[in-house]
C-alpha atoms as a PDB file:
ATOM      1  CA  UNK A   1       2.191   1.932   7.128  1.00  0.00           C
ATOM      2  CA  UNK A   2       5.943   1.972   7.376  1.00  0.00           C
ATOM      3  CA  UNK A   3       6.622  -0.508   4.904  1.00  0.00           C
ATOM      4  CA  UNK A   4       7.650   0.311   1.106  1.00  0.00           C
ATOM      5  CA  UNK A   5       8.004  -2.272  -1.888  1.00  0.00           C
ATOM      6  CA  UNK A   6      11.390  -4.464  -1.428  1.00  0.00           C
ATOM      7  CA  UNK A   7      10.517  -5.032   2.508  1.00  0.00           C
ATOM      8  CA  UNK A   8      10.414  -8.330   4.044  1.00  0.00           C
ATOM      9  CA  UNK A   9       7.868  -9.116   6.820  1.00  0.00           C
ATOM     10  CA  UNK A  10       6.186 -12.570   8.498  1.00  0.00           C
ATOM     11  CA  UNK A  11       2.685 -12.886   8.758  1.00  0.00           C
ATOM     12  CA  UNK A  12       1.264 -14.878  11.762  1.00  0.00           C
ATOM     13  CA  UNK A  13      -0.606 -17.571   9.456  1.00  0.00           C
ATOM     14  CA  UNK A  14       2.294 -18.472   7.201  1.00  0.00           C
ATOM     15  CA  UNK A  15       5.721 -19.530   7.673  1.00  0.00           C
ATOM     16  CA  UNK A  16       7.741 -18.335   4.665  1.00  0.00           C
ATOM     17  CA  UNK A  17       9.024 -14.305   4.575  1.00  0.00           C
ATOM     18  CA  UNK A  18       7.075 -12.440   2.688  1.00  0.00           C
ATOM     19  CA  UNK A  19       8.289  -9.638   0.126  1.00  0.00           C
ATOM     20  CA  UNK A  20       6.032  -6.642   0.115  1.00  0.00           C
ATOM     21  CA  UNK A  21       5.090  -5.519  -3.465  1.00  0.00           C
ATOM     22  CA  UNK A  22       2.634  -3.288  -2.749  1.00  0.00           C
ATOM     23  CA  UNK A  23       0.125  -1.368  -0.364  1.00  0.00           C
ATOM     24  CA  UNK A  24      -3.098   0.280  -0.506  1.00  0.00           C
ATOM     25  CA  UNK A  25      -2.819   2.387   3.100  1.00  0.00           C
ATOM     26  CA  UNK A  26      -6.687   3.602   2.269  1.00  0.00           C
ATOM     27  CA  UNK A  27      -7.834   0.086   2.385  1.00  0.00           C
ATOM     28  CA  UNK A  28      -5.367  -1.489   5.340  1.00  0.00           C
ATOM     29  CA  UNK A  29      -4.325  -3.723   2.367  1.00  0.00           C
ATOM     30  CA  UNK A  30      -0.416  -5.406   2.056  1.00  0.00           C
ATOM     31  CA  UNK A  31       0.187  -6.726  -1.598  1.00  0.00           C
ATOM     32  CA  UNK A  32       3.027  -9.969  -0.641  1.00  0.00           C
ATOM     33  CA  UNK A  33       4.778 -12.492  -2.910  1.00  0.00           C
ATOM     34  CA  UNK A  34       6.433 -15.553  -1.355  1.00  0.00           C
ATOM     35  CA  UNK A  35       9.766 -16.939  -2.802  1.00  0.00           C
ATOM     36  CA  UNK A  36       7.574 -19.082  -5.338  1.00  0.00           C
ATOM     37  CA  UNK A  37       5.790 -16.150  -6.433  1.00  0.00           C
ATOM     38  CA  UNK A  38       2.093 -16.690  -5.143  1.00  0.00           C
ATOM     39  CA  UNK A  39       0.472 -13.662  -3.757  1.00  0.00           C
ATOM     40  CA  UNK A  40      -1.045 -12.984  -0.623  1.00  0.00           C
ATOM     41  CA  UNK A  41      -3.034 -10.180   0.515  1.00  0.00           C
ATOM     42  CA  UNK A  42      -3.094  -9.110   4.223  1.00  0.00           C
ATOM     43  CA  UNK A  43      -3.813  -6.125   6.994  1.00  0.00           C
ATOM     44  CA  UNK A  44      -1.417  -5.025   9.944  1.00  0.00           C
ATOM     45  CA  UNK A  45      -3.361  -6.954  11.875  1.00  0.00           C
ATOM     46  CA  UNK A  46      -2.039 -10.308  10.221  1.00  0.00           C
ATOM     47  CA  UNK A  47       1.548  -9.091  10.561  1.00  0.00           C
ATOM     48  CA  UNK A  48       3.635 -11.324  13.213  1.00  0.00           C
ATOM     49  CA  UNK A  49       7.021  -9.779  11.985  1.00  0.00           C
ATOM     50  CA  UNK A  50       7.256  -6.466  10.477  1.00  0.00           C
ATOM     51  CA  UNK A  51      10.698  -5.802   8.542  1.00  0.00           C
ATOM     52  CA  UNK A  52      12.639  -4.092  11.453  1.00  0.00           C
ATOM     53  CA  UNK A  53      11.812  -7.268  13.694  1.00  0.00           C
ATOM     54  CA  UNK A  54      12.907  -9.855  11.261  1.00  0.00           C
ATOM     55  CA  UNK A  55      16.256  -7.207  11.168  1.00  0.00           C
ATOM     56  CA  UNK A  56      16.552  -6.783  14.762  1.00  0.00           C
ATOM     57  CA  UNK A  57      16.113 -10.808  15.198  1.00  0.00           C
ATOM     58  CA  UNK A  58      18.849 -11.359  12.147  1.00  0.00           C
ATOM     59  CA  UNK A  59      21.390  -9.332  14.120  1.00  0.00           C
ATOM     60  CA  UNK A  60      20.630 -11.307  17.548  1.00  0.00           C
ATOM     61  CA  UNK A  61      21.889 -14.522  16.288  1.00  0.00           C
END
């Protein structure tokens, strides 16, 4: 997985970014916290926006 601790990303269930703070690439496994602090584990697969996307959308506007 391309993503490292401090990335942002959007996962396709849940509206708010996401911050990653960790990964377990053995397992498929993304370690999130939303801006209130809850945690939220995930796989790729649950990714809608990966951190380049959300940049490459940011720069659109």
């Amino acid at each position: 997985m391309r993503v490292h601790q401090g990335n942002n990303l959007k996962l396709d269930f849940n509206d708010d970014i996401l911050t990653v703070i960790g990964k377990d690439t053995d397992r498929g496994k993304l370690y999130l916290e939303n801006c209130r602090g809850d945690v939220e584990i995930a796989t790729p697969d649950d990714v809608d926006q990966w951190p380049w996307e959300l940049n490459r959308k940011e720069g659109q506007q």
